[in-house]
C-alpha atoms as a PDB file:
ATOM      1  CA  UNK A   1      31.978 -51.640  74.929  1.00  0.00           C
ATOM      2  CA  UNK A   2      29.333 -54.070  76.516  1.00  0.00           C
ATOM      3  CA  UNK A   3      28.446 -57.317  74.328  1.00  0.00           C
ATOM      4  CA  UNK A   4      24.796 -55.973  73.787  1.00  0.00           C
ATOM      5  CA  UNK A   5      26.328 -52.444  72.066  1.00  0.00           C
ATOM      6  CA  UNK A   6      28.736 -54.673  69.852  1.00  0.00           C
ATOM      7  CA  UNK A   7      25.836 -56.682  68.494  1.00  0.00           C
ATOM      8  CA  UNK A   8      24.063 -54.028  67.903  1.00  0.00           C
ATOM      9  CA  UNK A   9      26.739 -52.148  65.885  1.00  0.00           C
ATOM     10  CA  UNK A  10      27.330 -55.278  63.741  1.00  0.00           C
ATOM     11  CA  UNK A  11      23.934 -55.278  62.983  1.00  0.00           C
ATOM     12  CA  UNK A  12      24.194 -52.388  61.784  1.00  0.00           C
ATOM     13  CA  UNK A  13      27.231 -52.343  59.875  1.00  0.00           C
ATOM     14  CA  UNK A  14      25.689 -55.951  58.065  1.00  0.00           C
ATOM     15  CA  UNK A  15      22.623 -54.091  56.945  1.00  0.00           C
ATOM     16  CA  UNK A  16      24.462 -51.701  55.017  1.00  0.00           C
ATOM     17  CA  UNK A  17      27.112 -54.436  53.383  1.00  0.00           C
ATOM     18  CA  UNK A  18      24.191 -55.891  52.507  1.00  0.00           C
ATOM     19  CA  UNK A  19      22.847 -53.457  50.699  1.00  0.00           C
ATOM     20  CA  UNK A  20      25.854 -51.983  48.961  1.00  0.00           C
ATOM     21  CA  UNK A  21      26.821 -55.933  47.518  1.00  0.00           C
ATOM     22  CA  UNK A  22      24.267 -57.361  45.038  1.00  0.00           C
ATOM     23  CA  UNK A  23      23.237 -60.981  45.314  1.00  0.00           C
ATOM     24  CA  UNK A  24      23.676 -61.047  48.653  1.00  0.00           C
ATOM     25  CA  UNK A  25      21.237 -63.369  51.127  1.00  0.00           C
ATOM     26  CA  UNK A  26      20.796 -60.922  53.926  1.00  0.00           C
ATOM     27  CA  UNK A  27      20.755 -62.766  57.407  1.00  0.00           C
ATOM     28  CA  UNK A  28      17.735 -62.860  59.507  1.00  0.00           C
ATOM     29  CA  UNK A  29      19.263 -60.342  61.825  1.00  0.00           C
ATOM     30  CA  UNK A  30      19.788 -57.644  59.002  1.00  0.00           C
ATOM     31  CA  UNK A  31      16.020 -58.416  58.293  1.00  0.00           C
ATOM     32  CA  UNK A  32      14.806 -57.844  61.633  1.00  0.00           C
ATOM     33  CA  UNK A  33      16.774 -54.666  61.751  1.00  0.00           C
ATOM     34  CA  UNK A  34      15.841 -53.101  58.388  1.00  0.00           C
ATOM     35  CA  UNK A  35      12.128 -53.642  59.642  1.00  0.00           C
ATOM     36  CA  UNK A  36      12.950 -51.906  62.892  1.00  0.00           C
ATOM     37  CA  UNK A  37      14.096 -48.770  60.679  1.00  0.00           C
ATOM     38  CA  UNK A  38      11.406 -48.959  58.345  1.00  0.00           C
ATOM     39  CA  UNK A  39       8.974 -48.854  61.416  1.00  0.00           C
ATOM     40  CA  UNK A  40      10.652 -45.700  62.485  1.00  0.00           C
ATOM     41  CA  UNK A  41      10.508 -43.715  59.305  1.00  0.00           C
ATOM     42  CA  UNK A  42       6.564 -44.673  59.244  1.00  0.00           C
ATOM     43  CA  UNK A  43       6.013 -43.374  62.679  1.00  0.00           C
ATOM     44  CA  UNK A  44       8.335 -40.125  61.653  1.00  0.00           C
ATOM     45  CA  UNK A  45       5.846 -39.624  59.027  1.00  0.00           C
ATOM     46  CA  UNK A  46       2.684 -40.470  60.403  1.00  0.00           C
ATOM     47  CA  UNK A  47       3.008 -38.976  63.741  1.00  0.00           C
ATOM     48  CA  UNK A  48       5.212 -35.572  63.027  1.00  0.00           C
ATOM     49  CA  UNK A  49       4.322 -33.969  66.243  1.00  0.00           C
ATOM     50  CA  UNK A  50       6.217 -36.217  68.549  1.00  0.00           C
ATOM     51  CA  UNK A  51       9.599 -35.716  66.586  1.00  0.00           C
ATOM     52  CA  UNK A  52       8.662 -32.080  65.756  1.00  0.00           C
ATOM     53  CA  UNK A  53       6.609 -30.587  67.846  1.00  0.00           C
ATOM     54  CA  UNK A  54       6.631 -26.941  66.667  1.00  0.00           C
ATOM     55  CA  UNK A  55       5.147 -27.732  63.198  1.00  0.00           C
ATOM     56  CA  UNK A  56       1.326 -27.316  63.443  1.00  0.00           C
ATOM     57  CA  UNK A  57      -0.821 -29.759  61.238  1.00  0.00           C
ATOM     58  CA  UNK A  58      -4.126 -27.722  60.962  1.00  0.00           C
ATOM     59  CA  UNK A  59      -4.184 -26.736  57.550  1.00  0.00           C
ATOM     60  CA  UNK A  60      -2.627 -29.659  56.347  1.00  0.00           C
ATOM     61  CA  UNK A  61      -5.701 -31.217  54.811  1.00  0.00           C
ATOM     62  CA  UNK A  62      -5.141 -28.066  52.406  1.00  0.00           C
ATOM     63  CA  UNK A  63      -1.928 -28.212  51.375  1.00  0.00           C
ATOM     64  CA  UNK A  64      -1.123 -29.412  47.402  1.00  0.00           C
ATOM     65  CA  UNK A  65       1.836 -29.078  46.708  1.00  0.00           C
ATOM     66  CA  UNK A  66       1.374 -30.329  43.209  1.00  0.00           C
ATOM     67  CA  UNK A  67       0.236 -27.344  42.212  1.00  0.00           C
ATOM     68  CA  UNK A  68       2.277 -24.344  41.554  1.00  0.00           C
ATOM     69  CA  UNK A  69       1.886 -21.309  43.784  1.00  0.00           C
ATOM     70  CA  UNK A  70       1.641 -18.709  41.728  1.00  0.00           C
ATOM     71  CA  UNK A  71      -1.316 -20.535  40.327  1.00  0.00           C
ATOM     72  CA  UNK A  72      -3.359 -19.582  43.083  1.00  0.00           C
ATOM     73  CA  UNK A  73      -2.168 -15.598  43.286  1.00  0.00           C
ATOM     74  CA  UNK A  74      -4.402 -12.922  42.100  1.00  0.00           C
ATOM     75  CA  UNK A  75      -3.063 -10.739  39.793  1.00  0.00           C
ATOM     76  CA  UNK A  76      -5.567  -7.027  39.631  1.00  0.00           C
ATOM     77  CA  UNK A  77      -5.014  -4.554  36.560  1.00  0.00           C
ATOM     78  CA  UNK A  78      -4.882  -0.937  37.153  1.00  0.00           C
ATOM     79  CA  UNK A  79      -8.617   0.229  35.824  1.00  0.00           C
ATOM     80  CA  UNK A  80      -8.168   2.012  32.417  1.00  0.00           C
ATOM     81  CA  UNK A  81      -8.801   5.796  32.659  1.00  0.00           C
ATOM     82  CA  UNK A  82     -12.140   7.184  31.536  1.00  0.00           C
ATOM     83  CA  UNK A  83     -11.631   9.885  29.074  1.00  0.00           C
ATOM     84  CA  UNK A  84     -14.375  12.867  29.209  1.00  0.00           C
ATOM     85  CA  UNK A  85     -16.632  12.729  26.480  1.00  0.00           C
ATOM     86  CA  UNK A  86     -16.394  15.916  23.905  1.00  0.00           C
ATOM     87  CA  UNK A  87     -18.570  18.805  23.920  1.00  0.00           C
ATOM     88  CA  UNK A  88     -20.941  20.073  20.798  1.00  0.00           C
ATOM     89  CA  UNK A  89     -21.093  23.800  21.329  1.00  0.00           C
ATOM     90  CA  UNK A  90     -22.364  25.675  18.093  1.00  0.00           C
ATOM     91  CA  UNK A  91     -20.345  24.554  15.349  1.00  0.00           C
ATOM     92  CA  UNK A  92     -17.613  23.089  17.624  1.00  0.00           C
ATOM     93  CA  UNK A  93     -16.067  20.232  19.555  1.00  0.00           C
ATOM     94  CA  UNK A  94     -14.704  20.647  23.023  1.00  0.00           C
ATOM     95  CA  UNK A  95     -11.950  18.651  24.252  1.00  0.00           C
ATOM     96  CA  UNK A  96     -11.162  18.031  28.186  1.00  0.00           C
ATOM     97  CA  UNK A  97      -8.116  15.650  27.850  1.00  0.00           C
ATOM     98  CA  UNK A  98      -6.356  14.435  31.437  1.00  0.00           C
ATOM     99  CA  UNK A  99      -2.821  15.106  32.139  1.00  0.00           C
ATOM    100  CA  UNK A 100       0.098  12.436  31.213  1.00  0.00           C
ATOM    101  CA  UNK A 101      -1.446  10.447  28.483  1.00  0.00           C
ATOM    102  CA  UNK A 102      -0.196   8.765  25.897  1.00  0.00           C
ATOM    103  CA  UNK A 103      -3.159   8.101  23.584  1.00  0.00           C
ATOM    104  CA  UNK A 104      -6.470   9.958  24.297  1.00  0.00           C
ATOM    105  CA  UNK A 105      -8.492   8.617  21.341  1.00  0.00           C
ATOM    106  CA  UNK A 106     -12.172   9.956  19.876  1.00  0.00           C
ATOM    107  CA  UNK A 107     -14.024   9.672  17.492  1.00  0.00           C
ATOM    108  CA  UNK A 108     -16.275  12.337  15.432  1.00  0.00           C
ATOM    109  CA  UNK A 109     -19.248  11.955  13.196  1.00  0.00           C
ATOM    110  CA  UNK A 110     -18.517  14.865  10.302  1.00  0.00           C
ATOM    111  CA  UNK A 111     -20.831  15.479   7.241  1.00  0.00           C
ATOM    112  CA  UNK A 112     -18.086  16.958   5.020  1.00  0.00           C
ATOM    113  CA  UNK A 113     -20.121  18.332   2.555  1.00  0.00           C
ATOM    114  CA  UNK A 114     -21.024  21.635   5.076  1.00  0.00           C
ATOM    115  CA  UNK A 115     -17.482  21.783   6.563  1.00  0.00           C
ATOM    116  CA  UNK A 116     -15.183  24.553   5.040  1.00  0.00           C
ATOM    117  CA  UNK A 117     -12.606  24.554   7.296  1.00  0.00           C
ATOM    118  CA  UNK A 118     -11.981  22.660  10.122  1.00  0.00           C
ATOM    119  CA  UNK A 119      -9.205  24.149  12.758  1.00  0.00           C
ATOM    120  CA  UNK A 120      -7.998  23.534  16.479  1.00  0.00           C
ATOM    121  CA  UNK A 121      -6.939  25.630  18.591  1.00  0.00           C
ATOM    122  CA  UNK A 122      -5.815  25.341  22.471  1.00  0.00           C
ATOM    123  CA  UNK A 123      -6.416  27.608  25.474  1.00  0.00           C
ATOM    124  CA  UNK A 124      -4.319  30.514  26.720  1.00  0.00           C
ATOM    125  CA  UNK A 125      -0.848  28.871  27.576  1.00  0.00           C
ATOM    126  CA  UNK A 126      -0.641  25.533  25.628  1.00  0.00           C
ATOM    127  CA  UNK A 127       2.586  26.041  23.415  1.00  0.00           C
ATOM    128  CA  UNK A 128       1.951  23.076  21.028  1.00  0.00           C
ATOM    129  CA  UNK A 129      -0.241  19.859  20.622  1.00  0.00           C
ATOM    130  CA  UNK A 130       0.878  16.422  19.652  1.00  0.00           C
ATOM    131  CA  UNK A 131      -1.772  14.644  17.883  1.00  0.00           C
ATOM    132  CA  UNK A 132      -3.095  12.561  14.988  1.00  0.00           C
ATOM    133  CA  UNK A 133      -6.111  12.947  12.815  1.00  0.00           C
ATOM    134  CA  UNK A 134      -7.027   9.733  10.688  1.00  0.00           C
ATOM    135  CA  UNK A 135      -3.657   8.245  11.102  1.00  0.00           C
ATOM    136  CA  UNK A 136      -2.033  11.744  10.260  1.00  0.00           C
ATOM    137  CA  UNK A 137       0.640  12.831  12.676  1.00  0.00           C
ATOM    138  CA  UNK A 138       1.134  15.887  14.022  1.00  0.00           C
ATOM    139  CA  UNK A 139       4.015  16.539  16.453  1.00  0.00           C
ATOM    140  CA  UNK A 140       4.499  19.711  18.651  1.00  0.00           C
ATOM    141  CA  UNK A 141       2.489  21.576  16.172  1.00  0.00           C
ATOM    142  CA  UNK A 142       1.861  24.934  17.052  1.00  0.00           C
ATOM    143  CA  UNK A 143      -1.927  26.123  17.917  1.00  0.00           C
ATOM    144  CA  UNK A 144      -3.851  27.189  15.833  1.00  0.00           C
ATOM    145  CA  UNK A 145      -3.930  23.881  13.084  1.00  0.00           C
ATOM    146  CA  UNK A 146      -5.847  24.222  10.077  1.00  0.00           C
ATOM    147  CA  UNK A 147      -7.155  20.221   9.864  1.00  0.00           C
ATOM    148  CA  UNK A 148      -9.210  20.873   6.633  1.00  0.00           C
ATOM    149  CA  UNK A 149      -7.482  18.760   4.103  1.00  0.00           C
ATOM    150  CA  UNK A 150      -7.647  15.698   6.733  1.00  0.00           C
ATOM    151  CA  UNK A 151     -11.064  15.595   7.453  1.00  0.00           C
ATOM    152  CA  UNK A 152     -13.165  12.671   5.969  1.00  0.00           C
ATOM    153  CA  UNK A 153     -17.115  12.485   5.379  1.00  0.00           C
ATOM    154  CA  UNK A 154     -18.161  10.133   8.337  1.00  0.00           C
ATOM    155  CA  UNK A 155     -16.205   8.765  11.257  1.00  0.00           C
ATOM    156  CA  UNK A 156     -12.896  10.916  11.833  1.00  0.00           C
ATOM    157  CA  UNK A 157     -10.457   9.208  14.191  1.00  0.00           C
ATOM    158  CA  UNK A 158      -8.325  11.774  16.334  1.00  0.00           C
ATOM    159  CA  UNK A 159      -5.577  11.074  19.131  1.00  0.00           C
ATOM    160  CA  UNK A 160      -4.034  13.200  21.650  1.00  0.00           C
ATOM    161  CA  UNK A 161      -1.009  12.950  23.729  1.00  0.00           C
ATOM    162  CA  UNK A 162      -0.853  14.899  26.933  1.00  0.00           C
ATOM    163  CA  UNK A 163       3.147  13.961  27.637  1.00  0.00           C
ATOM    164  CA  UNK A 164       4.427  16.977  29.538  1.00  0.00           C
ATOM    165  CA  UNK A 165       1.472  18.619  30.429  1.00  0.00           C
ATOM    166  CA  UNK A 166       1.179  18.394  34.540  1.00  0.00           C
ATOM    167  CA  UNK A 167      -2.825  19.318  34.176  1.00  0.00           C
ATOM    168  CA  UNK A 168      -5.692  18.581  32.251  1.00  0.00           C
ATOM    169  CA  UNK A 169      -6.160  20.935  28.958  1.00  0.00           C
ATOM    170  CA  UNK A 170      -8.792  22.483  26.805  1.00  0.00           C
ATOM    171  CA  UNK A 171      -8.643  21.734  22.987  1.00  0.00           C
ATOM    172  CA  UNK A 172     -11.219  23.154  20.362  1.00  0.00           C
ATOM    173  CA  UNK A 173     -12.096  21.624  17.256  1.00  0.00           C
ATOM    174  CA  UNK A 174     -13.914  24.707  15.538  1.00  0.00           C
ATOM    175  CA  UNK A 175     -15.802  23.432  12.260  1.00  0.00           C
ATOM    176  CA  UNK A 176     -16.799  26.318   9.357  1.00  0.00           C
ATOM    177  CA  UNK A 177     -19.970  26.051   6.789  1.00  0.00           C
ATOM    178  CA  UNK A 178     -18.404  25.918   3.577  1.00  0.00           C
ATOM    179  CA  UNK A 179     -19.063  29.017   1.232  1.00  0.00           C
ATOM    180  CA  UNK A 180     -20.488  27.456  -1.433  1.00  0.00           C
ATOM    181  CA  UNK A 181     -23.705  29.491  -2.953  1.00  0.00           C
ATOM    182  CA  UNK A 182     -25.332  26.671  -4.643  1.00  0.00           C
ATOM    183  CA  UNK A 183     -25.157  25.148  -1.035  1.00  0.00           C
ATOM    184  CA  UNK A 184     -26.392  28.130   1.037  1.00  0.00           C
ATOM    185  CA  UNK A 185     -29.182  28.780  -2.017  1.00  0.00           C
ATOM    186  CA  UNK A 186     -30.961  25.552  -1.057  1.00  0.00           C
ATOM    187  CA  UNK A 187     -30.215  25.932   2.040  1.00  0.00           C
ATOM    188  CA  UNK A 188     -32.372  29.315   2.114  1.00  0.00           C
ATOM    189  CA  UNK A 189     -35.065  27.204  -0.227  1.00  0.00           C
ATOM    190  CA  UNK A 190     -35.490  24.160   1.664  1.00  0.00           C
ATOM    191  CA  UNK A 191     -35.506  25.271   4.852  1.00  0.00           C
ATOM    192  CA  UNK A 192     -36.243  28.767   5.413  1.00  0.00           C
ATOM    193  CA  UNK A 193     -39.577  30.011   6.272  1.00  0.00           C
ATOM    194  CA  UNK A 194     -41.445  31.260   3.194  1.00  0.00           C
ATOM    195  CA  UNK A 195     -41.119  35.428   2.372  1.00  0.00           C
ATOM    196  CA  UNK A 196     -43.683  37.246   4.536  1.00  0.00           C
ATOM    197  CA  UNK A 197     -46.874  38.670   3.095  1.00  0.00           C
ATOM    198  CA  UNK A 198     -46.419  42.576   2.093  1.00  0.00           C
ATOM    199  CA  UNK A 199     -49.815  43.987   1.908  1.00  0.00           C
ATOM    200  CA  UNK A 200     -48.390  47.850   0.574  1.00  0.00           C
ATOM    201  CA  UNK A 201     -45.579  48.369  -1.545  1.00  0.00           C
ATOM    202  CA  UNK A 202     -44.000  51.350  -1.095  1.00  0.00           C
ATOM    203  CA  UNK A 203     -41.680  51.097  -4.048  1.00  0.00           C
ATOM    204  CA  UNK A 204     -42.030  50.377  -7.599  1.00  0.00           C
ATOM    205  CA  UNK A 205     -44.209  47.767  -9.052  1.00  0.00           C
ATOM    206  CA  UNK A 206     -41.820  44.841 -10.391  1.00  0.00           C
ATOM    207  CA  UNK A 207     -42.151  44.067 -13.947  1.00  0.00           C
ATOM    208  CA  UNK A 208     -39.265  41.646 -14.367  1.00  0.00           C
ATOM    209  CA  UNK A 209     -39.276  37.741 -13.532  1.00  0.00           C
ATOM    210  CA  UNK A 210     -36.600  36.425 -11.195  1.00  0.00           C
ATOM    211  CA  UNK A 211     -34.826  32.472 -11.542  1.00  0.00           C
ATOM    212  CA  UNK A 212     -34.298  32.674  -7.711  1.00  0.00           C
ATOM    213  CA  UNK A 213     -37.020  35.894  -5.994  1.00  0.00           C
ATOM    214  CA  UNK A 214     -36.208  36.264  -2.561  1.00  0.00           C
ATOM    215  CA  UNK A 215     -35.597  39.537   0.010  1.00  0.00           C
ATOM    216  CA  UNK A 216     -34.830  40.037   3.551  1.00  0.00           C
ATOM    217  CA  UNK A 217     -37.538  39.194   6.418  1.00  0.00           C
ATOM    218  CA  UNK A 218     -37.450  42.593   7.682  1.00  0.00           C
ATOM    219  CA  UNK A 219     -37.408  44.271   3.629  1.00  0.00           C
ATOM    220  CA  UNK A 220     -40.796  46.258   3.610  1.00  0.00           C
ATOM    221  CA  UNK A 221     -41.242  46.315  -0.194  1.00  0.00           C
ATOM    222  CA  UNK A 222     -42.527  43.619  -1.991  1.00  0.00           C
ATOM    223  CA  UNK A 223     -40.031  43.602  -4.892  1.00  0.00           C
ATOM    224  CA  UNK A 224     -37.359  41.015  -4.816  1.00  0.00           C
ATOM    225  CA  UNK A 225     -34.169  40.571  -5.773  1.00  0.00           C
ATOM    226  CA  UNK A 226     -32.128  37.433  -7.597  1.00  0.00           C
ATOM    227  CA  UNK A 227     -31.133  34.866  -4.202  1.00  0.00           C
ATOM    228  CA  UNK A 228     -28.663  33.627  -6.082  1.00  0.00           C
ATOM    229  CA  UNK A 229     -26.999  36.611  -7.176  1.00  0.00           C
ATOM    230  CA  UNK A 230     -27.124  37.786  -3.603  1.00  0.00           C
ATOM    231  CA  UNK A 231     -25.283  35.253  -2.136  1.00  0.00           C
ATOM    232  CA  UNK A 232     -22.782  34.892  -4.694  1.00  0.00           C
ATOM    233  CA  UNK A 233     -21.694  38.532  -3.691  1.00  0.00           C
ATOM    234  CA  UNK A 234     -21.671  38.335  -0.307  1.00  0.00           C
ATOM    235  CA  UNK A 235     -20.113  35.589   0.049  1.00  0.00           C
ATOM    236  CA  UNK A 236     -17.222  36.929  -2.392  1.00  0.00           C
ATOM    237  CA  UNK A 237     -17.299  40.472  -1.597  1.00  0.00           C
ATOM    238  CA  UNK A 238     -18.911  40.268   1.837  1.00  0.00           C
ATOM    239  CA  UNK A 239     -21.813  42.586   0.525  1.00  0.00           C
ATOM    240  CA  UNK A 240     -25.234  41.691   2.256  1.00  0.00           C
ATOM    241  CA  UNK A 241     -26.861  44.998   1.899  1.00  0.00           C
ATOM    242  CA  UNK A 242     -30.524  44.839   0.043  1.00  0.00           C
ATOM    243  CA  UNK A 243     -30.100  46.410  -3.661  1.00  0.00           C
ATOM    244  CA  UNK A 244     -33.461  47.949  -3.319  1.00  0.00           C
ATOM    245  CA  UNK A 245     -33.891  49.394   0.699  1.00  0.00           C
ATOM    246  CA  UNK A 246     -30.281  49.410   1.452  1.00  0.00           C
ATOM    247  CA  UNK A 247     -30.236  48.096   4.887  1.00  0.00           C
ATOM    248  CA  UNK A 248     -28.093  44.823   5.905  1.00  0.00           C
ATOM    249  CA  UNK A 249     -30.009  41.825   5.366  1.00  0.00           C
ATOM    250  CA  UNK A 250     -28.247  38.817   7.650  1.00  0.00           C
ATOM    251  CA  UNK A 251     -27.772  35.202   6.318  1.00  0.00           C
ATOM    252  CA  UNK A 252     -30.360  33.838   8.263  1.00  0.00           C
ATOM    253  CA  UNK A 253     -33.264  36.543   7.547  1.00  0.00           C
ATOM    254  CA  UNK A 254     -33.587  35.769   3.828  1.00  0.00           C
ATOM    255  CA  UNK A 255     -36.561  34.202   2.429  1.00  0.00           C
ATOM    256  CA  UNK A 256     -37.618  32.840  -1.061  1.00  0.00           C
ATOM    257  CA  UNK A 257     -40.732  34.477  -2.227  1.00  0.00           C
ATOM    258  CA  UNK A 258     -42.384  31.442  -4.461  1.00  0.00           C
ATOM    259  CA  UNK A 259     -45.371  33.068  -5.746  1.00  0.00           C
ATOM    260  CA  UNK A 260     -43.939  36.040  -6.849  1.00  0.00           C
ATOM    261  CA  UNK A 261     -42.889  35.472 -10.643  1.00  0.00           C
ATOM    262  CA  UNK A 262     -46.848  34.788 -10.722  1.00  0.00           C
ATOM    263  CA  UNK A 263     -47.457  38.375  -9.408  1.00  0.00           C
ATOM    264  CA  UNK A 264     -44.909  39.786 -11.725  1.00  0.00           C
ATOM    265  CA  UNK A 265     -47.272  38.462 -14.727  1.00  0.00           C
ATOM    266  CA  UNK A 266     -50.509  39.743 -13.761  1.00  0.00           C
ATOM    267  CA  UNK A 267     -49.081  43.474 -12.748  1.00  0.00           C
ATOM    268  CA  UNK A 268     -47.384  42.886 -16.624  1.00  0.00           C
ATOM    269  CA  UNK A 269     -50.958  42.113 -17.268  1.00  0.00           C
ATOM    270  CA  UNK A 270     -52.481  44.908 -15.476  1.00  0.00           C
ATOM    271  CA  UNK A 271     -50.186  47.418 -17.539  1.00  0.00           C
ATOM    272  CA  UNK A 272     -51.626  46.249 -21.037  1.00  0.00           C
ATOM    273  CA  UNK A 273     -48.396  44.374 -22.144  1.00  0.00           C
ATOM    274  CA  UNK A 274     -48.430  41.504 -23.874  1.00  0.00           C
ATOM    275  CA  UNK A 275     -50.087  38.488 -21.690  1.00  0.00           C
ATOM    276  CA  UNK A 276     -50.246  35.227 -24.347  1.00  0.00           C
ATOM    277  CA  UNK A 277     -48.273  33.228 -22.043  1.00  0.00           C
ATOM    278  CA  UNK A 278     -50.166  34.668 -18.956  1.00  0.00           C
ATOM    279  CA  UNK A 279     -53.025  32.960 -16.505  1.00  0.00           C
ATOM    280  CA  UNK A 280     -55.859  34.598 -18.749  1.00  0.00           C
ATOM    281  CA  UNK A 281     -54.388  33.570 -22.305  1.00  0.00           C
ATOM    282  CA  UNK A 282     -56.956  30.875 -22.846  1.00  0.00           C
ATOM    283  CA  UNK A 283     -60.640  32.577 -21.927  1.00  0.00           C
ATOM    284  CA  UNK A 284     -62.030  34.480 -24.768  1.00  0.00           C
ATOM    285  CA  UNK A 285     -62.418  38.022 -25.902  1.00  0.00           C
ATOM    286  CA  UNK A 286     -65.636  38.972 -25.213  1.00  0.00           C
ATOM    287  CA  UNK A 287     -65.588  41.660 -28.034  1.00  0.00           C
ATOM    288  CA  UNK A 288     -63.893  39.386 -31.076  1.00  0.00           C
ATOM    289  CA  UNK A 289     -66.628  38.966 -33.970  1.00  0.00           C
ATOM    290  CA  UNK A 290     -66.554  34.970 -33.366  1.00  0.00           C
ATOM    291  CA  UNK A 291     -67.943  35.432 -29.352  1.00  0.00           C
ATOM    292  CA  UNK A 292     -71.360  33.712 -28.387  1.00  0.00           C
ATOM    293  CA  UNK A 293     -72.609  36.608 -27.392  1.00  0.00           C
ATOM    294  CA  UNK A 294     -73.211  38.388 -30.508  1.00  0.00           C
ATOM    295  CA  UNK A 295     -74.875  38.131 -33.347  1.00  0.00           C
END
């Protein structure tokens, strides 16, 4: 080994004595060869590419490391399904609801007070439905449902689960006017048009006043019968024939006759019965003794 190598390797071998014993003076050798390595590491540092020249240093004014990676990832949601909106068709609701859901929620405005039965019902094939109805539960019930006692006045909350099903499905939500005959009497009051005008009456001349007059818009006669009564019995016994022509008077073609109790008192009138409480009570008699026009 040449004198120059064994210097060197002393050198060496004092820096790193020195280091390892505390309170040690190092010599002015060790100094000048700690500086020597210090030099190096800066230039390792500083100047990568001549040590390393397959690392490239373009995007190097980007790099932060600080900051953890995952930080800077985007992270995308699948979109929520959009559930078709229900169907009003008559006096029903008409569900579409997709394939492979767990909760398929709606929710229905209901005035309860004309709803006599609500039920639904699937099309041709569906076995059973699993579903709720204002937090009522119904599992693998079997088509068709009757949902009556469920149904609220207001907002009804309903959800359906389509597990199973490999296609979308058709469910029906079929709402009934209750059968109430004080209902359906106003109803024929309030909004029905008025009886028709029946210039010849074929029939007998009424003589009797009626709470509720009414008769059917196609009836040719101009007596009337009790409304009230009439619905009552059809509604029971399913009897909508007209108790004076006989022919089937539908729901929808009665009509309230409001003038004619005052018709029934002047043909009472008319037949000389008594009329005290009629329009003509209060005029005079122009043959009494106490009339201005005699003497």
């Amino acid at each position: 080994m040449s004198e120059r190598r064994k210097r060197r390797t002393q050198s060496a071998a004092d820096v790193e004595l020195a280091g390892q014993l505390p309170g040690t003076e190092p010599s002015p050798l060790t100094q000048r060869t700690r500086r020597k390595s210090n030099a190096r590491q800066a230039r390792l540092v500083a100047f990568p590419q001549q040590f390393y020249p397959g690392i490239s240093l373009q995007n190097q004014t980007h790099m932060n490391l600080s900051q953890p990676v995952f930080n800077q990832m985007a992270f995308q949601t699948p979109p929520m399904p959009v559930y078709p909106p229900p169907q009003m068709v008559n006096n029903s609701f008409i569900f579409t609801l997709l394939q492979q859901q767990r909760e398929i929620p709606y929710t229905l405005t209901i005035d309860k007070t004309r709803v006599g039965k609500a039920v639904l019902t699937a099309q041709q094939g569906v076995q059973n439905l699993t579903f709720s109805i204002n937090n009522n539960i119904f599992r693998n019930a079997i088509p068709p449902i009757d949902i009556s006692p469920y149904i609220i006045h207001g907002n009804n909350f309903l959800q359906f689960c389509t597990f199973g099903f490999p296609n979308p499905i058709f469910v029906e939500l079929k709402l009934e006017d209750i059968q109430n005959p004080e209902l359906l009497l106003r109803k024929v009051i309030d909004t029905f048009p008025a009886a028709p005008l029946i210039p010849h009456d074929p029939f007998t001349v009424p003589t009797q006043t009626l709470e509720y007059p009414g008769r059917g818009f196609k009836c040719q006669h101009y007596q009337c019968f009790d409304l009230k009564e009439f619905i009552t019995r059809g509604v029971t016994q399913n009897l909508w024939d007209c108790p004076i022509c006989r022919q089937i008077i539908p729901f929808e073609e009665l009509r309230y006759d409001r003038d004619y109790n005052k018709q029934v008192g002047i043909f009472n009138l008319s037949d000389g019965e008594d009329a005290t409480n009629s329009l003509f009570s209060d005029l005079s008699n122009p043959f009494d003794n106490n009339s201005l026009f005699l003497d």
